[in-house]
Every structure is written in C-alpha cells, then in structure tokens.
N, C-alpha and C. Protein backbone atom coordinates (compact mmCIF):
# COMPACT_ATOMS: atom_id res chain seq x y z
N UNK A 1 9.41 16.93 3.89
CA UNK A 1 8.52 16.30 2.95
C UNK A 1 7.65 15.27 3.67
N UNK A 2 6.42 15.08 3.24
CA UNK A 2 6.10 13.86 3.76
C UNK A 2 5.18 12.75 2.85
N UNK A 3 4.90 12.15 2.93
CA UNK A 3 4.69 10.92 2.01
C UNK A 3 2.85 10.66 2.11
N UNK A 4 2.36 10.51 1.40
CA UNK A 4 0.73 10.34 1.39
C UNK A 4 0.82 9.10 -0.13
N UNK A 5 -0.01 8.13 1.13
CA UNK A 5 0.00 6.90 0.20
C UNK A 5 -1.55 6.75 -0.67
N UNK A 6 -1.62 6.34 -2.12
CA UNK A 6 -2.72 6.34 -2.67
C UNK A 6 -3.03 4.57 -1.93
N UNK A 7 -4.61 4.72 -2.49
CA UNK A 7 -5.47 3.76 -1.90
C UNK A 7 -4.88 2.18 -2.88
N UNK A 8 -4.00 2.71 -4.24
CA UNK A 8 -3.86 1.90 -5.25
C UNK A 8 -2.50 1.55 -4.63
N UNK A 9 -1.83 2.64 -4.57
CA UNK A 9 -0.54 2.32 -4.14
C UNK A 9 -0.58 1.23 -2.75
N UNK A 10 -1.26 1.32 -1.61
CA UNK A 10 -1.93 0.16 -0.47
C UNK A 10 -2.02 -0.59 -1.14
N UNK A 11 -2.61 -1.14 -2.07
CA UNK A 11 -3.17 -2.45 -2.41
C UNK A 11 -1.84 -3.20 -3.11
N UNK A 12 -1.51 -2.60 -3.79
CA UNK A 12 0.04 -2.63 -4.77
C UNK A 12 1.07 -3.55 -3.36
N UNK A 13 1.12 -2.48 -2.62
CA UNK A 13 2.37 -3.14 -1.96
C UNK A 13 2.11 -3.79 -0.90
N UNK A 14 0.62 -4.45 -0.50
CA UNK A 14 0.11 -5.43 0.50
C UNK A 14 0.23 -6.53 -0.55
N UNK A 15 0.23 -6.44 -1.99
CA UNK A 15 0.25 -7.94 -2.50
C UNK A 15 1.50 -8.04 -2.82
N UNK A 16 2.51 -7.33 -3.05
CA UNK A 16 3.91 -7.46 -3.15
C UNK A 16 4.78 -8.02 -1.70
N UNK A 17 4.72 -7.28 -0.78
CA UNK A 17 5.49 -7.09 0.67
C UNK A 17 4.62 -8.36 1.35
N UNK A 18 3.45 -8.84 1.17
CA UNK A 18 3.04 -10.00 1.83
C UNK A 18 3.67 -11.32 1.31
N UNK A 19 4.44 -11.48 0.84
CA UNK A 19 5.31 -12.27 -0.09
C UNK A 19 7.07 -12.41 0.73
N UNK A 20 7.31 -11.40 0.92
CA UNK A 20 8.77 -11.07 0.48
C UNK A 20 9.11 -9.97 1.57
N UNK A 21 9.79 -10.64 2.70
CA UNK A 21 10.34 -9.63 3.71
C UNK A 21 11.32 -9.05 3.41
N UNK A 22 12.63 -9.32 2.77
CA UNK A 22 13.66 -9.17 1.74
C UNK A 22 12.86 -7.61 1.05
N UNK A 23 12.04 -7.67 0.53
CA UNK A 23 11.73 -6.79 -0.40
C UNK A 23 10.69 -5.24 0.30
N UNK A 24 10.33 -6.38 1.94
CA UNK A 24 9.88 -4.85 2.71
C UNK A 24 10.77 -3.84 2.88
N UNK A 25 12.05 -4.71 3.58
CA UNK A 25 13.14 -3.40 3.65
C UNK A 25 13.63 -2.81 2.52
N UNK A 26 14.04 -3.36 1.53
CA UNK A 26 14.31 -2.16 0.50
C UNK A 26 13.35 -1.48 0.11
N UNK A 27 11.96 -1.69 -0.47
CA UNK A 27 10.89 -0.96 -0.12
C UNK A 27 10.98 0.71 1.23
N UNK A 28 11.52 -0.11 2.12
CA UNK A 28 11.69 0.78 3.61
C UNK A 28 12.65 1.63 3.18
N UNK A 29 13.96 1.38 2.56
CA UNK A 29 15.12 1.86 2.81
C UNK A 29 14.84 2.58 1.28
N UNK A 30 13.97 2.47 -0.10
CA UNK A 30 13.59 3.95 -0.71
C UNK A 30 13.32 4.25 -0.84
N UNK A 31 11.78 4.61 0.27
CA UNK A 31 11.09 5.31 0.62
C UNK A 31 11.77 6.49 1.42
N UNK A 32 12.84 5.96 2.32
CA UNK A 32 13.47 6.84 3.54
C UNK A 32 14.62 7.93 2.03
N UNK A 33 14.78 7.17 1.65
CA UNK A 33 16.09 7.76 0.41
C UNK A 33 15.51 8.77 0.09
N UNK A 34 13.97 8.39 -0.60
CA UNK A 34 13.36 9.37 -1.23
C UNK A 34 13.02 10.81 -0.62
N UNK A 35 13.10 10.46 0.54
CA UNK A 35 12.66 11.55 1.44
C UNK A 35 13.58 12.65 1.46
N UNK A 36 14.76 11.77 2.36
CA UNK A 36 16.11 12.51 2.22
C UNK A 36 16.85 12.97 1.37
N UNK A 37 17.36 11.89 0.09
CA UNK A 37 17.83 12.93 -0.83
C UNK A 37 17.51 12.00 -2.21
N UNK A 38 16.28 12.56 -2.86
CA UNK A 38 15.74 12.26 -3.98
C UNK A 38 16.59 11.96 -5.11
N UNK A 39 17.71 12.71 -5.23
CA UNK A 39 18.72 12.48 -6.31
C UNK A 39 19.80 11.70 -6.33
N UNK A 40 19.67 11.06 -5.26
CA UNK A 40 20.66 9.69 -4.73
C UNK A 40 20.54 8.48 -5.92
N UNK A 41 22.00 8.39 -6.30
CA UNK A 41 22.19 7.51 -7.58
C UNK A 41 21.01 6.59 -7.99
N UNK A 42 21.06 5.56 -6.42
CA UNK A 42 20.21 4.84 -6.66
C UNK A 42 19.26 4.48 -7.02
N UNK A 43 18.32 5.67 -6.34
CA UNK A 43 17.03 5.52 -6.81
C UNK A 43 16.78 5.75 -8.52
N UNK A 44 17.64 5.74 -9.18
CA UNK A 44 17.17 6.15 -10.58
C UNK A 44 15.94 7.02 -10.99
N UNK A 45 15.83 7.99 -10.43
CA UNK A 45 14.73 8.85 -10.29
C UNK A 45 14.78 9.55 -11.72
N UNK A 46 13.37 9.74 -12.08
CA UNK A 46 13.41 10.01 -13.73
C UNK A 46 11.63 10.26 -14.17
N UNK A 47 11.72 11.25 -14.88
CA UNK A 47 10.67 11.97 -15.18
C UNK A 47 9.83 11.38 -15.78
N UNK A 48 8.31 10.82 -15.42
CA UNK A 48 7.68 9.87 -16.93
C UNK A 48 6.99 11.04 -18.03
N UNK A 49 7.00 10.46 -19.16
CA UNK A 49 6.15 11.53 -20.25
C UNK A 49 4.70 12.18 -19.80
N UNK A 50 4.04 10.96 -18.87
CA UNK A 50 2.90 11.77 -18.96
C UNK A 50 2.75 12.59 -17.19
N UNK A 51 1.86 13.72 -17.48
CA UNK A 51 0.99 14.07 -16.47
C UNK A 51 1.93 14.57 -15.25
N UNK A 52 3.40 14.34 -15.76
CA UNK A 52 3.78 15.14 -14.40
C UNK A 52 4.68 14.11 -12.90
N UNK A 53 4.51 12.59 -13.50
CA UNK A 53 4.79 11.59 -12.68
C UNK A 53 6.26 11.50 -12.45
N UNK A 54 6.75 10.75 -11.60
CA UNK A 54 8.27 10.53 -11.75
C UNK A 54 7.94 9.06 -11.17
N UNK A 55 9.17 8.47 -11.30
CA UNK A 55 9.83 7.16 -11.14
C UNK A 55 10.81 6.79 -10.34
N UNK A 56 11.25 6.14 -9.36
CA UNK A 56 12.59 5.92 -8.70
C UNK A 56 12.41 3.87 -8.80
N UNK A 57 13.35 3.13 -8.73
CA UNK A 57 13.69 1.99 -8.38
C UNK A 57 14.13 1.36 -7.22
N UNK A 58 13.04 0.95 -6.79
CA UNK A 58 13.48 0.15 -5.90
C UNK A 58 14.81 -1.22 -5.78
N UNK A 59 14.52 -1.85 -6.51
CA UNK A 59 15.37 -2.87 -7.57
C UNK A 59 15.40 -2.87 -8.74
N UNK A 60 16.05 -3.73 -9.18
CA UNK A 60 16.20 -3.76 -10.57
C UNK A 60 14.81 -4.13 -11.51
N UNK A 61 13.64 -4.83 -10.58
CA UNK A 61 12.78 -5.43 -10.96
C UNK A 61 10.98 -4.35 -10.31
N UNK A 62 11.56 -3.95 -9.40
CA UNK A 62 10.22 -2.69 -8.67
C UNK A 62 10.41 -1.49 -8.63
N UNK A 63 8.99 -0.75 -9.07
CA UNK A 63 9.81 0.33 -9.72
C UNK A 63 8.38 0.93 -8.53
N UNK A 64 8.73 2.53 -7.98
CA UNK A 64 7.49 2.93 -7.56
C UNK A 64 7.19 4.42 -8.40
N UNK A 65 6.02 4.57 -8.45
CA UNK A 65 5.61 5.83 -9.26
C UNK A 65 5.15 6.52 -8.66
N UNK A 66 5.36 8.34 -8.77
CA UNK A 66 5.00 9.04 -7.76
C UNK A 66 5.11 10.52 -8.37
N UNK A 67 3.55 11.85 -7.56
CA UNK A 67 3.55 13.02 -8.08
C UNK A 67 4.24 13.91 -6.63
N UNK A 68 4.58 14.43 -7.38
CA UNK A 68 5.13 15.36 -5.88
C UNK A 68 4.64 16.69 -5.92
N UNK A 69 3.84 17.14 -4.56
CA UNK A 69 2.89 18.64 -4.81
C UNK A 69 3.56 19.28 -3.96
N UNK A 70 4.18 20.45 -3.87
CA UNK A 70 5.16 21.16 -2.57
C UNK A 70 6.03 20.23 -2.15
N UNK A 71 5.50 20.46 -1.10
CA UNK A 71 6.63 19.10 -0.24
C UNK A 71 5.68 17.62 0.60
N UNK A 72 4.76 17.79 -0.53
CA UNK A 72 3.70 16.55 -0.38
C UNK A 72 4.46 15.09 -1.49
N UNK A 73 4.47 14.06 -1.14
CA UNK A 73 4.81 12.88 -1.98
C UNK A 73 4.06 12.13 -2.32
N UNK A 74 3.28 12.10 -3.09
CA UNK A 74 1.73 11.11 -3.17
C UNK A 74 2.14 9.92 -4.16
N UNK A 75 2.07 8.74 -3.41
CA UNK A 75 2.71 7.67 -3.81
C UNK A 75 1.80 6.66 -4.91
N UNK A 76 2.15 6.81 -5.94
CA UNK A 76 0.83 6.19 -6.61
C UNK A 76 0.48 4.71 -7.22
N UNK A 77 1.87 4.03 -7.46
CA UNK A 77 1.64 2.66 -7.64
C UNK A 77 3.29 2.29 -7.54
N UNK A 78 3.01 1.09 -7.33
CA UNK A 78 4.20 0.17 -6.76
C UNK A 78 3.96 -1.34 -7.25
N UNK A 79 5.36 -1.96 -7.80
CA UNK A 79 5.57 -2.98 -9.14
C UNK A 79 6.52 -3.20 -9.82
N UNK A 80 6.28 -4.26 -10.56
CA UNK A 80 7.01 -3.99 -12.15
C UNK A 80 6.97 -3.39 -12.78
N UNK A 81 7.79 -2.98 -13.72
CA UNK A 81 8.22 -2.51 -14.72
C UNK A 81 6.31 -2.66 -15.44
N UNK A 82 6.34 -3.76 -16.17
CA UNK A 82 5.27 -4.39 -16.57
C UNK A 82 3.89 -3.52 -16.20
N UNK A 83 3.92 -3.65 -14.64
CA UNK A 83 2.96 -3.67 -14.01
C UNK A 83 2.25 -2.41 -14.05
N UNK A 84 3.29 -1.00 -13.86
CA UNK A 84 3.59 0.46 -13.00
C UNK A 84 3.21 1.36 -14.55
N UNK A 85 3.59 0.58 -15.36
CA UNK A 85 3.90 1.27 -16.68
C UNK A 85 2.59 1.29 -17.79
C-alpha cells in the first residue's frame, strides 16, 4: 500500500504536529499501523456515511480521515473529532 497525502491533509497536520512532538509519533506510529494491518484494534477503523471515507484514531482526541483506491491511501484530513467531521 502506499500513502498519498492531500494538500488539506499537509496543512491539517503542520498546524497540529508543530505544537506537539508527543503527538508526531503517534501520528507516526498510525500511519505505519495503517499500512500494516488496518484492522488492528486500535486504530478504530470505521466506515463514514458519506462518499466512501473511512476513519481510524489516532487518540482519543485525533481522528484521521481517509479514501482508499486499490492499494492507494489518500489521506484526507487530520483533527478533531469537531474538526474532521
């Protein structure tokens, strides 16, 4: 699989991760999850209603949103709950 970041999703997590080194690595560590094995508890991975999107958690508080085409991962926004939704 490999991962293709949107231009929204960049902006998303340069104003998040410029904050909070704590929050690069887990950021790091489910992105790598996602790769490897998508259905890993953790990530709470879960279908949204519209358009085809899914969801995994980073924390309890960042959630990232994402379409998956083959074995393409196009990463589309990264946030809160609040924020993503």
């Amino acid at each position: 699989m490999k991962l293709i970041i949107s231009s929204r999703f960049h902006k998303d997590l340069a104003k998040l991760a410029s904050k909070n080194t704590k929050l690069k690595k887990q950021i790091s560590k489910t992105l790598e999850l996602l790769l490897d094995s998508p259905t890993y508890p953790s990530l709470r991975l879960h279908k949204l209603s519209n358009h085809g999107d899914y969801s995994v958690s980073v924390n309890m508080s960042i959630r990232i949103i994402f379409r998956q085409y083959g074995a393409n991962i196009f990463l589309l926004r990264i946030g809160s709950h609040e924020e993503v939704y």
